[in-house]
N, C-alpha and C. Protein backbone atom coordinates (compact mmCIF):
# COMPACT_ATOMS: atom_id res chain seq x y z
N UNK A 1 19.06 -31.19 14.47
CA UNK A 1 20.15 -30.67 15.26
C UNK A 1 21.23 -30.13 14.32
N UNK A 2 21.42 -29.08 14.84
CA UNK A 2 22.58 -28.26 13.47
C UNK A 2 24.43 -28.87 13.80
N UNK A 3 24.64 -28.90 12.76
CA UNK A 3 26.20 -29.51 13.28
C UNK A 3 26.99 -28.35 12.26
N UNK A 4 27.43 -26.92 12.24
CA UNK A 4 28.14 -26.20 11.70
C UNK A 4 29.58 -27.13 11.41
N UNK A 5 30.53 -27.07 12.33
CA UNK A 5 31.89 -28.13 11.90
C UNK A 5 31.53 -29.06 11.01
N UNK A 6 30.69 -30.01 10.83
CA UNK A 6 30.51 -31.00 10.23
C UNK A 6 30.18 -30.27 9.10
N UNK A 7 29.13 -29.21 8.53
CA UNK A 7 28.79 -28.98 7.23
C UNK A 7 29.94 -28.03 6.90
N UNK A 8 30.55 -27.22 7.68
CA UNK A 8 31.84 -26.30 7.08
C UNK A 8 32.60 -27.19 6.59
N UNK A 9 33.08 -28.36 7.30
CA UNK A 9 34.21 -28.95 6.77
C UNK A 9 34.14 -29.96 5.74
N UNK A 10 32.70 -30.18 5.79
CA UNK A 10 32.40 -31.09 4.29
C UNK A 10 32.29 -30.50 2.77
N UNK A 11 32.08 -28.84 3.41
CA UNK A 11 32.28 -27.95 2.21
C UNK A 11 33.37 -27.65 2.06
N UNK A 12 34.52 -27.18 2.65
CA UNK A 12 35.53 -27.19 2.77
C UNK A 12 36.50 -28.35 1.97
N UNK A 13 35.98 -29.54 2.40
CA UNK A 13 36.56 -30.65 2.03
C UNK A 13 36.13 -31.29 0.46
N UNK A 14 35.37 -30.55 0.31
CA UNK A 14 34.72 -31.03 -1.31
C UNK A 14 36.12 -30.73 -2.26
N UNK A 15 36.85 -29.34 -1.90
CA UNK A 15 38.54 -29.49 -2.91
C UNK A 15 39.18 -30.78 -2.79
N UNK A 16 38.76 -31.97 -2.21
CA UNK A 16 39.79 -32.86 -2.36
C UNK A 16 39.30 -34.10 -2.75
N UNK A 17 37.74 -33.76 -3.48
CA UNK A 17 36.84 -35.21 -4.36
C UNK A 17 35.61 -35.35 -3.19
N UNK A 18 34.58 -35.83 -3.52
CA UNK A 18 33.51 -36.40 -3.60
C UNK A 18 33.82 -36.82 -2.02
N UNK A 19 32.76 -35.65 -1.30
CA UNK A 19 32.76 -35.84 0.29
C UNK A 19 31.61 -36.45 0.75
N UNK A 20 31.19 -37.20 1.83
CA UNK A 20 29.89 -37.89 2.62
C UNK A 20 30.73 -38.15 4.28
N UNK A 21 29.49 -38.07 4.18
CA UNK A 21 29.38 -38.26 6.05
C UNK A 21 28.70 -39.69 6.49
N UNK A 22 28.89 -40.14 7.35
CA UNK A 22 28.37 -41.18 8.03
C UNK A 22 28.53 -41.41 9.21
N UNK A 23 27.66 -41.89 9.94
CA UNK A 23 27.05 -41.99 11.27
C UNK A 23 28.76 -43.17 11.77
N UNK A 24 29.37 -42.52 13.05
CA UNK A 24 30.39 -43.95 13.10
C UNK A 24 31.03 -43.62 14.35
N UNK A 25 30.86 -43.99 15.19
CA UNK A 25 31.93 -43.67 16.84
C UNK A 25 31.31 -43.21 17.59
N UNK A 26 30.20 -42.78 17.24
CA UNK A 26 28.84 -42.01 18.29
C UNK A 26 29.18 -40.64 17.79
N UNK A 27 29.93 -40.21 16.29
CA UNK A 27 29.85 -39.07 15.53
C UNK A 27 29.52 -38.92 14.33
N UNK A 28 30.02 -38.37 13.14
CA UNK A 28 29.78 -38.49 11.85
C UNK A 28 31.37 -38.69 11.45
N UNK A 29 31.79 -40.07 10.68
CA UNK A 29 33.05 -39.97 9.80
C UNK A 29 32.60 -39.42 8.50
N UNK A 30 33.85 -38.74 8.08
CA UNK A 30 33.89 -37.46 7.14
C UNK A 30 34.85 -38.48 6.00
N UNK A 31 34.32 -39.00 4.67
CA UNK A 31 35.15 -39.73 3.85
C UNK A 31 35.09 -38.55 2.37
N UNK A 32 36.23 -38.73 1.84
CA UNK A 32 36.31 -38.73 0.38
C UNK A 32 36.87 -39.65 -0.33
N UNK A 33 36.44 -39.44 -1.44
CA UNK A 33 36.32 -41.06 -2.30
C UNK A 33 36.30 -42.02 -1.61
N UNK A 34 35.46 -42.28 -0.85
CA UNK A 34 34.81 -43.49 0.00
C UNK A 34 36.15 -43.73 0.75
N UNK A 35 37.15 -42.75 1.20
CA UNK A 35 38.45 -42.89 2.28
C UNK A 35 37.70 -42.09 3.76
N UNK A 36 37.57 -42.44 4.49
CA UNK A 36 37.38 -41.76 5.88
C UNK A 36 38.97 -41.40 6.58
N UNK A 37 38.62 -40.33 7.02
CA UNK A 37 40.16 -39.43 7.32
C UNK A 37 39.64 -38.90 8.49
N UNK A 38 38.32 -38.30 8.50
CA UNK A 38 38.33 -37.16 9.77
C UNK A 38 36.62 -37.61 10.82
N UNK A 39 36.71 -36.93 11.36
CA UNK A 39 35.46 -37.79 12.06
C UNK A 39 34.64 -36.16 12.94
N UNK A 40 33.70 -35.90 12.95
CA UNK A 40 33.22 -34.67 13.90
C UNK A 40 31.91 -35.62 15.01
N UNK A 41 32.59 -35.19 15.97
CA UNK A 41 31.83 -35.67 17.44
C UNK A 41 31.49 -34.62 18.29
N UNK A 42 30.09 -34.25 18.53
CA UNK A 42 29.92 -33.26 19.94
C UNK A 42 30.76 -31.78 19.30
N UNK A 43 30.72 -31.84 17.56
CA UNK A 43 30.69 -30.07 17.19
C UNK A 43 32.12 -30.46 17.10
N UNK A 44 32.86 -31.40 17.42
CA UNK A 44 34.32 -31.00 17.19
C UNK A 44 34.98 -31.69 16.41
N UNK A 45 36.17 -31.45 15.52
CA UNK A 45 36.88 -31.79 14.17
C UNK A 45 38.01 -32.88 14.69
N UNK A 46 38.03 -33.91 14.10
CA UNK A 46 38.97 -34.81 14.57
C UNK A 46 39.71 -35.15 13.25
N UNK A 47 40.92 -35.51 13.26
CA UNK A 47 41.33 -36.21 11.84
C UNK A 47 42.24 -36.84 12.14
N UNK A 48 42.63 -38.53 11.20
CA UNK A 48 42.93 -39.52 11.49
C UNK A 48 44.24 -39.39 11.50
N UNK A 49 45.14 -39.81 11.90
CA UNK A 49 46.62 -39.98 12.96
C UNK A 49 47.23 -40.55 12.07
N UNK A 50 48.59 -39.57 11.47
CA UNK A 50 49.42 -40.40 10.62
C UNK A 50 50.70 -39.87 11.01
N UNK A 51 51.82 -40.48 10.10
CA UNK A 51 53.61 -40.12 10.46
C UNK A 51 53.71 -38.50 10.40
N UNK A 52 53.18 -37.92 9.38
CA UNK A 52 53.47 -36.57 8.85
C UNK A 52 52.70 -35.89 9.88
N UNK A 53 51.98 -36.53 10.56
CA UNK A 53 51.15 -34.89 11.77
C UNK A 53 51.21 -35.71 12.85
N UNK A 54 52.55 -36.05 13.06
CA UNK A 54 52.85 -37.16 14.49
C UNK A 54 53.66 -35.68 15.16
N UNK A 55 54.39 -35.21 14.61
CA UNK A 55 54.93 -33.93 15.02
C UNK A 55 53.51 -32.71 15.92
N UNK A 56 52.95 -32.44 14.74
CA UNK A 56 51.95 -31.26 15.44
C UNK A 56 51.03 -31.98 16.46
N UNK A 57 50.85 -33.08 16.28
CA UNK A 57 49.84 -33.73 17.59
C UNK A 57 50.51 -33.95 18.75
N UNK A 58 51.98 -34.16 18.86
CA UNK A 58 52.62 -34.22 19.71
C UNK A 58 53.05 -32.60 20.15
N UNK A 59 53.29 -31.50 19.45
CA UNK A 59 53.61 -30.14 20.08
C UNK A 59 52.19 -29.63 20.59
N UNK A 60 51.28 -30.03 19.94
CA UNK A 60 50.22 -29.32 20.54
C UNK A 60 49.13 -30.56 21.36
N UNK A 61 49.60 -31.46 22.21
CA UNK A 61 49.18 -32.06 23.03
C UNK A 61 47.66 -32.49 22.62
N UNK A 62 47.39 -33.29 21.29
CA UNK A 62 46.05 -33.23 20.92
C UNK A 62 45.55 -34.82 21.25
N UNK A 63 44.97 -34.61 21.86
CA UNK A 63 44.11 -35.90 22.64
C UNK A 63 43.74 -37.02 21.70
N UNK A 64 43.94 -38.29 21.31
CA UNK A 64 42.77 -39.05 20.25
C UNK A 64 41.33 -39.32 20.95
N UNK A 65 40.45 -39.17 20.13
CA UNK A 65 39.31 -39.55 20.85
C UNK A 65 38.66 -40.89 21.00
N UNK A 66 37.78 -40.91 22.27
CA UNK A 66 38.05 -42.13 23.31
C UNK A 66 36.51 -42.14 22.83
N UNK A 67 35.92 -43.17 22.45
CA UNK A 67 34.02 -43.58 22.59
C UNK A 67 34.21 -44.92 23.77
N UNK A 68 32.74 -45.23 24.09
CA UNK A 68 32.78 -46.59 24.67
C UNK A 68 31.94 -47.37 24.20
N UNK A 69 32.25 -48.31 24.07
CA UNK A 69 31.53 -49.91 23.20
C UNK A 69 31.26 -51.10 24.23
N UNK A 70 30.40 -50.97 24.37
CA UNK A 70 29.66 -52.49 24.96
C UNK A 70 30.71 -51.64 26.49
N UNK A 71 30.48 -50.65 26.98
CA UNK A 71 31.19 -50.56 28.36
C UNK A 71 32.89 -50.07 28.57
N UNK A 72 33.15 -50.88 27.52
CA UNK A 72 34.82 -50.57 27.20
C UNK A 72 35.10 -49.51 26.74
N UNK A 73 36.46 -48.58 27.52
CA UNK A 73 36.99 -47.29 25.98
C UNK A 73 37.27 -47.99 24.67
N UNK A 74 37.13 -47.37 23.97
CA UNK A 74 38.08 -47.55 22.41
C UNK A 74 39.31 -46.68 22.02
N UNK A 75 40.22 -46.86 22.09
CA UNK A 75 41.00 -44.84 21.47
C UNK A 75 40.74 -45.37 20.21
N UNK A 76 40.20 -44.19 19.64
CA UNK A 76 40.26 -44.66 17.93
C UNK A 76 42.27 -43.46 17.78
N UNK A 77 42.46 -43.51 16.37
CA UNK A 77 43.14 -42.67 15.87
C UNK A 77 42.62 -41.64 14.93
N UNK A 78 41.93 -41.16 15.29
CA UNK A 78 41.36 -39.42 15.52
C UNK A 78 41.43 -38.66 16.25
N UNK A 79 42.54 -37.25 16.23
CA UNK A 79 42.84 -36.63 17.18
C UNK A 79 41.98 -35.44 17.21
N UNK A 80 41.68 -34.65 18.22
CA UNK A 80 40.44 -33.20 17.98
C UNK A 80 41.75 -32.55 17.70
N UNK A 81 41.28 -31.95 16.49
CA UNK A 81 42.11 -30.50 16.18
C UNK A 81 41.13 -28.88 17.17
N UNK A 82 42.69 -28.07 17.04
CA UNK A 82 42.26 -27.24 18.48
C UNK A 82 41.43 -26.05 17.35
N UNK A 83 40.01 -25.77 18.12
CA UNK A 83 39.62 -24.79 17.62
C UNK A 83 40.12 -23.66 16.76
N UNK A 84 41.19 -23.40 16.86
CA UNK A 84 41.42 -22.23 16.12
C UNK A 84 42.06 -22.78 14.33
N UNK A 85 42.78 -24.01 14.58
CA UNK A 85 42.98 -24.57 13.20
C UNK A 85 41.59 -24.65 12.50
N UNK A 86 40.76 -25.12 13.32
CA UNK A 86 39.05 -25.08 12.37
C UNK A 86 38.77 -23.61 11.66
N UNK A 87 39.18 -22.92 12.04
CA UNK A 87 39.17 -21.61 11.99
C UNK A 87 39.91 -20.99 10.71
N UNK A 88 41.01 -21.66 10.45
CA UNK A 88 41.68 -21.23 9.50
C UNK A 88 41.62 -22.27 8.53
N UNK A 89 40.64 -22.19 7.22
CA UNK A 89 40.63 -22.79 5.87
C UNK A 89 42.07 -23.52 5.35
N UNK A 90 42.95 -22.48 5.33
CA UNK A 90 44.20 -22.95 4.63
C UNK A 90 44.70 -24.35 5.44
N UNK A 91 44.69 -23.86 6.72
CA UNK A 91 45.44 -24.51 7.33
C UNK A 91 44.80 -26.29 7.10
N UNK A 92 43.07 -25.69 7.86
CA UNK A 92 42.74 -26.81 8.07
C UNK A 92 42.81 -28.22 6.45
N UNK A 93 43.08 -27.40 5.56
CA UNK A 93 42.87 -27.97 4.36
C UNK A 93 44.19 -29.08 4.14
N UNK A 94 44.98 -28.12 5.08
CA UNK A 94 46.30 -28.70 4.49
C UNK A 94 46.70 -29.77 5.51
N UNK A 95 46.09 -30.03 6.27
CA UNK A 95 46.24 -31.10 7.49
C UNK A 95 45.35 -32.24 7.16
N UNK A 96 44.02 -31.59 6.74
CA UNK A 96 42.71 -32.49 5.93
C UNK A 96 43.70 -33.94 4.52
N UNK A 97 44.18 -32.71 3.71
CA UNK A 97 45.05 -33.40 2.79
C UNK A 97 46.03 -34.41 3.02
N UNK A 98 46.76 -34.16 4.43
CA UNK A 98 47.80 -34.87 4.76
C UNK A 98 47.06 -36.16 5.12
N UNK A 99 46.23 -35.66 6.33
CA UNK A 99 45.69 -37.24 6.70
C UNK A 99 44.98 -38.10 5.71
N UNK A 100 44.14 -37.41 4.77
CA UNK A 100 43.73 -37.88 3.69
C UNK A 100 44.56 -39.27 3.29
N UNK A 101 45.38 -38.18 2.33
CA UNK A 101 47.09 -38.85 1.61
C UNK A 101 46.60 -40.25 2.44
N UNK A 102 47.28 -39.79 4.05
CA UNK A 102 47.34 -41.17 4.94
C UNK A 102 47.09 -42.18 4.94
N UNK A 103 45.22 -41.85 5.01
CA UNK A 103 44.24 -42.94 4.89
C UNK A 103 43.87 -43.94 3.67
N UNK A 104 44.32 -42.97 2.56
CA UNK A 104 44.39 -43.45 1.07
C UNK A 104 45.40 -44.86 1.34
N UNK A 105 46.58 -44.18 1.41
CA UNK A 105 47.95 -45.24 1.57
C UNK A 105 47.64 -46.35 2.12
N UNK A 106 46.64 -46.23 3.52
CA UNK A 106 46.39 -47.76 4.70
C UNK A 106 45.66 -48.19 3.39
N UNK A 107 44.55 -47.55 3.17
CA UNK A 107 43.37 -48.48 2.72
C UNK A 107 44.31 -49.56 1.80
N UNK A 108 44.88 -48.59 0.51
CA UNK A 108 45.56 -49.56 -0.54
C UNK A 108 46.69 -50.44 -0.16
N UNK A 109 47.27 -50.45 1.10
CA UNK A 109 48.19 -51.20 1.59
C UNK A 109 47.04 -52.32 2.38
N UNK A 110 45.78 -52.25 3.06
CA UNK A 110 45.13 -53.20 3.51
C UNK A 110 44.39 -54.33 2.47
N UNK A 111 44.35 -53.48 1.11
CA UNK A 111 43.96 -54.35 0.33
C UNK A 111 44.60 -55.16 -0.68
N UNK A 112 45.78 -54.81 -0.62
CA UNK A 112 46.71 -55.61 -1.39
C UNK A 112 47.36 -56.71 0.27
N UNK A 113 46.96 -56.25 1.04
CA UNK A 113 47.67 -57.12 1.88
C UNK A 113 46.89 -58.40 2.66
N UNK A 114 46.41 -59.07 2.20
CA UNK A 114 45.11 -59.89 2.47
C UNK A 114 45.50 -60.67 3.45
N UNK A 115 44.67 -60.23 4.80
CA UNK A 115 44.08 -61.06 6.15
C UNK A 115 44.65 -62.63 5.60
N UNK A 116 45.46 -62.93 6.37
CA UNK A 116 45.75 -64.86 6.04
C UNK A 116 44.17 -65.58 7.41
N UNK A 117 44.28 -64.96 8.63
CA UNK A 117 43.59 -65.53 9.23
C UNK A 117 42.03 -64.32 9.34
N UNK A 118 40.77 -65.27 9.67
CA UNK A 118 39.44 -65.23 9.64
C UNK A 118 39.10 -63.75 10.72
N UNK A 119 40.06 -64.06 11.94
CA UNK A 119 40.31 -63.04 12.80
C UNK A 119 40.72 -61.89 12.81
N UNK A 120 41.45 -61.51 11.77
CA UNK A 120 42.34 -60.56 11.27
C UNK A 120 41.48 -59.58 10.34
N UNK A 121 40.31 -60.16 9.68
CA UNK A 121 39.73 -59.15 8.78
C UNK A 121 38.97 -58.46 9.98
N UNK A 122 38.47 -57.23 9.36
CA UNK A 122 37.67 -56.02 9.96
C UNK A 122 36.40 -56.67 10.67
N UNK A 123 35.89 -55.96 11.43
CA UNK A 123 34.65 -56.94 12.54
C UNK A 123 35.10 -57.73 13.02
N UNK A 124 35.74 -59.02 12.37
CA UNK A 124 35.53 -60.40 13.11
C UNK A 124 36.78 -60.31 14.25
N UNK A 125 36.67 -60.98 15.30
CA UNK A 125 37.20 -61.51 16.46
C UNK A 125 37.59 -63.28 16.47
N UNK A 126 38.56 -63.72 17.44
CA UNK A 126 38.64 -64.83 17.29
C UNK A 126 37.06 -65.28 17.85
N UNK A 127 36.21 -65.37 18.58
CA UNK A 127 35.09 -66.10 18.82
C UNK A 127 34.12 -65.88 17.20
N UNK A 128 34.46 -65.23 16.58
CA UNK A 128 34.38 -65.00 15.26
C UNK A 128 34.34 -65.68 14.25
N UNK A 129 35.86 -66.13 14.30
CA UNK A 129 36.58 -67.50 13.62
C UNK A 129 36.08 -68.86 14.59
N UNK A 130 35.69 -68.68 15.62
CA UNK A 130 35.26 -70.24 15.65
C UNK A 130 34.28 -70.68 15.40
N UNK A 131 33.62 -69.80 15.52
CA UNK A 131 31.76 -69.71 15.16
C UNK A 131 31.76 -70.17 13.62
N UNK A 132 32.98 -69.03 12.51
CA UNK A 132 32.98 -69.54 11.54
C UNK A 132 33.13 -71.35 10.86
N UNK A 133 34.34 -71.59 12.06
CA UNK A 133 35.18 -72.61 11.26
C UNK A 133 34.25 -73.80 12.29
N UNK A 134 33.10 -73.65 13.51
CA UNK A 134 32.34 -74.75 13.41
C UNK A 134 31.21 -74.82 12.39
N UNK A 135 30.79 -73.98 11.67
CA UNK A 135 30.21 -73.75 10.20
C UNK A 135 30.68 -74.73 9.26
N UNK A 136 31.91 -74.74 9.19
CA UNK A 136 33.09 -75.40 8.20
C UNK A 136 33.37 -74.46 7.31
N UNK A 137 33.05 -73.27 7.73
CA UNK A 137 34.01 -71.92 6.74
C UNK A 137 35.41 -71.41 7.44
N UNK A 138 36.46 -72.13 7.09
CA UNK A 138 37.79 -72.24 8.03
C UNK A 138 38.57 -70.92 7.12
N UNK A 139 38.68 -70.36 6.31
CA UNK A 139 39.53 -69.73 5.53
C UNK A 139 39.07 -68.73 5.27
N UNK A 140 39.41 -67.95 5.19
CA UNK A 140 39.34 -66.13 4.60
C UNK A 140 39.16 -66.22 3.11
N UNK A 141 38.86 -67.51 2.30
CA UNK A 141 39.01 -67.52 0.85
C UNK A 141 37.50 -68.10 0.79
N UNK A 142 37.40 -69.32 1.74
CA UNK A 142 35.77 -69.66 1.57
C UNK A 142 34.83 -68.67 2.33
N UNK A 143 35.17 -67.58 3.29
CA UNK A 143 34.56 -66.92 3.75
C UNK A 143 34.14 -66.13 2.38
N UNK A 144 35.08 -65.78 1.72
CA UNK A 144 34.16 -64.68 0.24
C UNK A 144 33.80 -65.29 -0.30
N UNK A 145 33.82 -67.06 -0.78
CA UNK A 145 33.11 -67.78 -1.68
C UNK A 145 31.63 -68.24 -1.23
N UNK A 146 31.39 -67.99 0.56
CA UNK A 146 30.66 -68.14 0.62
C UNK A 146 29.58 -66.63 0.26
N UNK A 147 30.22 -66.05 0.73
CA UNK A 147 29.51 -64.75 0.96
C UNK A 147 28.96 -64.24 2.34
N UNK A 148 28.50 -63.36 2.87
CA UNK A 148 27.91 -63.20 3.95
C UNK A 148 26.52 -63.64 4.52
N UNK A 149 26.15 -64.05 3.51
CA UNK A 149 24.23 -64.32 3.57
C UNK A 149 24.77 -65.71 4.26
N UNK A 150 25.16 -66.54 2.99
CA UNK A 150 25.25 -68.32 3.49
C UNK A 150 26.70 -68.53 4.71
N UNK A 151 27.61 -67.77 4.92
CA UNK A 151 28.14 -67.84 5.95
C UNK A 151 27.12 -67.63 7.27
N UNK A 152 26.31 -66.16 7.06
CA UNK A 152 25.23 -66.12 8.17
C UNK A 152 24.34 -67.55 8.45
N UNK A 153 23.99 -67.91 7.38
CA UNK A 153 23.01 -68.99 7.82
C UNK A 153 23.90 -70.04 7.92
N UNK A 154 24.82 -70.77 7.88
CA UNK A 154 25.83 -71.56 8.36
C UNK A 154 26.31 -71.60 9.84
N UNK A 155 26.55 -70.52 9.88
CA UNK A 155 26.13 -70.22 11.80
C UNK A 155 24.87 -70.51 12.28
N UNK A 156 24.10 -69.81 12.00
CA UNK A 156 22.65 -70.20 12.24
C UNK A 156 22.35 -71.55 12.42
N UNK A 157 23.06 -72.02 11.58
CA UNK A 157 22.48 -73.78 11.86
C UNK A 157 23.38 -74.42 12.47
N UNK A 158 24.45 -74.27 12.96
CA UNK A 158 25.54 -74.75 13.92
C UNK A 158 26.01 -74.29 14.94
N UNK A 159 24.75 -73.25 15.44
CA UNK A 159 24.91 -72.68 16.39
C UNK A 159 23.65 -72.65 17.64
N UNK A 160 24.30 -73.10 18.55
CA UNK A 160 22.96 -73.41 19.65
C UNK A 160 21.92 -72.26 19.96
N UNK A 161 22.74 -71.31 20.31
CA UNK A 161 22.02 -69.30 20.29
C UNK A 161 21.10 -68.65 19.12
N UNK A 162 20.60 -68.28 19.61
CA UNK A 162 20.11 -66.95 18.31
C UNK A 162 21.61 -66.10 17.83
N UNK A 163 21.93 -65.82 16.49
CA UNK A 163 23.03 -64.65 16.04
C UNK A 163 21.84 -63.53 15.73
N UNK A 164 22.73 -62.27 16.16
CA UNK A 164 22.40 -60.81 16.10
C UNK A 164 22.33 -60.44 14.84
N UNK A 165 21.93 -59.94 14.21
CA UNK A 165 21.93 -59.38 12.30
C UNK A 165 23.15 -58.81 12.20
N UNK A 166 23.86 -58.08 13.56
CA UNK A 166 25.30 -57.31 13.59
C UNK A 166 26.14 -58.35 12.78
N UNK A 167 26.13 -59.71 13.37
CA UNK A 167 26.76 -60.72 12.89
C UNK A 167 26.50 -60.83 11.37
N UNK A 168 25.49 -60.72 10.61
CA UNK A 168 25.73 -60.59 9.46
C UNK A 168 26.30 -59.19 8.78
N UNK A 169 25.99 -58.35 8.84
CA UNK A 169 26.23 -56.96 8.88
C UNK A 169 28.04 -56.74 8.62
N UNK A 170 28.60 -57.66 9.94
CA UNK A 170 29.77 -57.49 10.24
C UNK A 170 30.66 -58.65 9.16
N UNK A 171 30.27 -59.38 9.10
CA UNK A 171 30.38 -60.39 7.98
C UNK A 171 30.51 -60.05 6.16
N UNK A 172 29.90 -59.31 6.31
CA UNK A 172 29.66 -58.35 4.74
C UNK A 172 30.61 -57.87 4.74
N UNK A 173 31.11 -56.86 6.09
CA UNK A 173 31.89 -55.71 6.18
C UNK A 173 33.55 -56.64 5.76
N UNK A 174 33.78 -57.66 6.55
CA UNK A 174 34.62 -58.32 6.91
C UNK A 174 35.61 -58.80 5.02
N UNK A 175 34.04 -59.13 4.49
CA UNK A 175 34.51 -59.73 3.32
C UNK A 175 34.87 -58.56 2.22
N UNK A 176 34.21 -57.18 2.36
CA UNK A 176 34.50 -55.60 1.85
C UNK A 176 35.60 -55.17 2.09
N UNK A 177 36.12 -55.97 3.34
CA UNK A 177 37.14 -55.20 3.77
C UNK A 177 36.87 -53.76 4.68
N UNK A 178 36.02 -53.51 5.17
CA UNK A 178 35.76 -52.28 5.76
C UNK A 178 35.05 -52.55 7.25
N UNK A 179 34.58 -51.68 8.01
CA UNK A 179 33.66 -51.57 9.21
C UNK A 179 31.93 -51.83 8.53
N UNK A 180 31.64 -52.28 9.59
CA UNK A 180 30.49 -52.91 9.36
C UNK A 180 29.10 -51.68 9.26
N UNK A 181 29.56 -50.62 9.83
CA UNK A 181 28.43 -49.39 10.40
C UNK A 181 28.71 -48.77 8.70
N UNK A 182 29.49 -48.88 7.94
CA UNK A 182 29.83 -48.22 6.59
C UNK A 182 29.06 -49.03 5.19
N UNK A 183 28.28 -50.09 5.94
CA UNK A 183 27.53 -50.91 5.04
C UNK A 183 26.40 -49.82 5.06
N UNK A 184 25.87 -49.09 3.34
CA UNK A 184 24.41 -48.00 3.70
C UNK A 184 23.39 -48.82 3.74
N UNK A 185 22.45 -48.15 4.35
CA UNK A 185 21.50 -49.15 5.49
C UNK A 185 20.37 -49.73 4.17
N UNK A 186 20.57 -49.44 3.12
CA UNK A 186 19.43 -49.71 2.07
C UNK A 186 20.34 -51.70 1.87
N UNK A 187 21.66 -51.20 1.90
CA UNK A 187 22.27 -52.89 1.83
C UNK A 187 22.13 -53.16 2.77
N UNK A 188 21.71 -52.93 4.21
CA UNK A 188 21.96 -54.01 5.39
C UNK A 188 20.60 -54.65 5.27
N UNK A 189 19.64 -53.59 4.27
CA UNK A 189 17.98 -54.23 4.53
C UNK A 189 17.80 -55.58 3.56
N UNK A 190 18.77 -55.29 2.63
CA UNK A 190 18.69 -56.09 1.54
C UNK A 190 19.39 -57.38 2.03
N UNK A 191 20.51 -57.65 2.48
CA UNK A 191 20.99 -58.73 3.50
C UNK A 191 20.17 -59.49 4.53
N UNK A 192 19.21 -58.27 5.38
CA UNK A 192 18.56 -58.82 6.31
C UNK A 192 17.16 -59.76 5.89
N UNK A 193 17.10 -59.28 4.40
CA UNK A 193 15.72 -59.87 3.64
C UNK A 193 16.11 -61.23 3.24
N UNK A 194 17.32 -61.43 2.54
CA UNK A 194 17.62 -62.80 2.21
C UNK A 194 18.22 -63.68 3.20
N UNK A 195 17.93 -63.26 4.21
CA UNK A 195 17.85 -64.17 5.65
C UNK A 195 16.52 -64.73 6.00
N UNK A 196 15.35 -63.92 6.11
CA UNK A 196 13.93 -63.99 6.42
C UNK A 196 13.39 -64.79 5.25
């Protein structure tokens, strides 16, 4: 299936470092230097929502886009930029850059700013943290000492249910600091092996 937006703007986007795509929202997120900023869904250009283009998203009425998960909306903060900015290189470059900038700033402000509670990192939920802390992994400090493998199987054995591999998956992500769908699938196989 041809996705033009997605390969224009990854060429496009190569002036601002080392571009990839990945599967994420029921689209492709668009990262450089492993920062995700923009996202293309259904042919169309989205890019992530910051102070400096709080102005143009608000004059030009730009929607964030909505997926659904397990039934529920999500709004992520990715707004569709309007066709005709796709259109114009300069422009789009210079909006690309801004949100960029943006996303750079969260990431390094999320990682100097370390989750105190289990709930708070990326993936996990409070049913999350309890699952963890009937394990006896109560802390966001033994969660990385354990790692994700022996946290997984720590559940596993203190847990009446079968856990989903998501649960490990999301667990990895959690301790990376990132979304769990951004783990490349050659590491989720390698995780799922030292389970089996």
């Amino acid at each position: 299936m041809d996705k033009p937006i997605l390969k224009d703007s990854m060429r496009l986007f190569e002036q601002l470092g080392t571009v990839k795509s990945r599967s994420m929202f029921g689209g492709f997120g668009i990262f450089v230097n492993d920062t995700m900023f923009a996202l293309v869904v259904k042919n169309k250009l989205h890019v992530r929502k910051c102070a400096d283009l709080e102005t143009a998203i608000s004059q030009h009425e730009l929607e964030p886009y909505v997926y659904e998960k397990r039934g529920f909306p999500v709004v992520t903060k990715y707004f569709q930029l309007p066709d005709s900015w796709v259109n114009e290189p300069a422009r789009l470059l210079s909006v690309a850059t801004t949100a960029l900038k943006a996303a750079v700033a969260d990431k390094v402000k999320q990682e100097t700013t370390k989750p105190q509670r289990l709930k708070d990192l990326p993936n996990l939920r409070l049913a999350t943290e309890r699952m963890l802390k009937k394990a006896g992994i109560e802390t966001v400090t033994q969660l990385e000492e354990a790692g994700a493998v022996r946290a997984y199987q720590a559940i596993q054995e203190s847990h009446t249910t079968p856990v989903s591999l998501e649960l490990l998956y999301s667990l990895e992500g959690a301790i990376r600091g990132t979304h769990w769908t951004v783990i490349p699938q050659p590491q989720r196989e390698d995780l799922a092996s030292q389970i089996n």
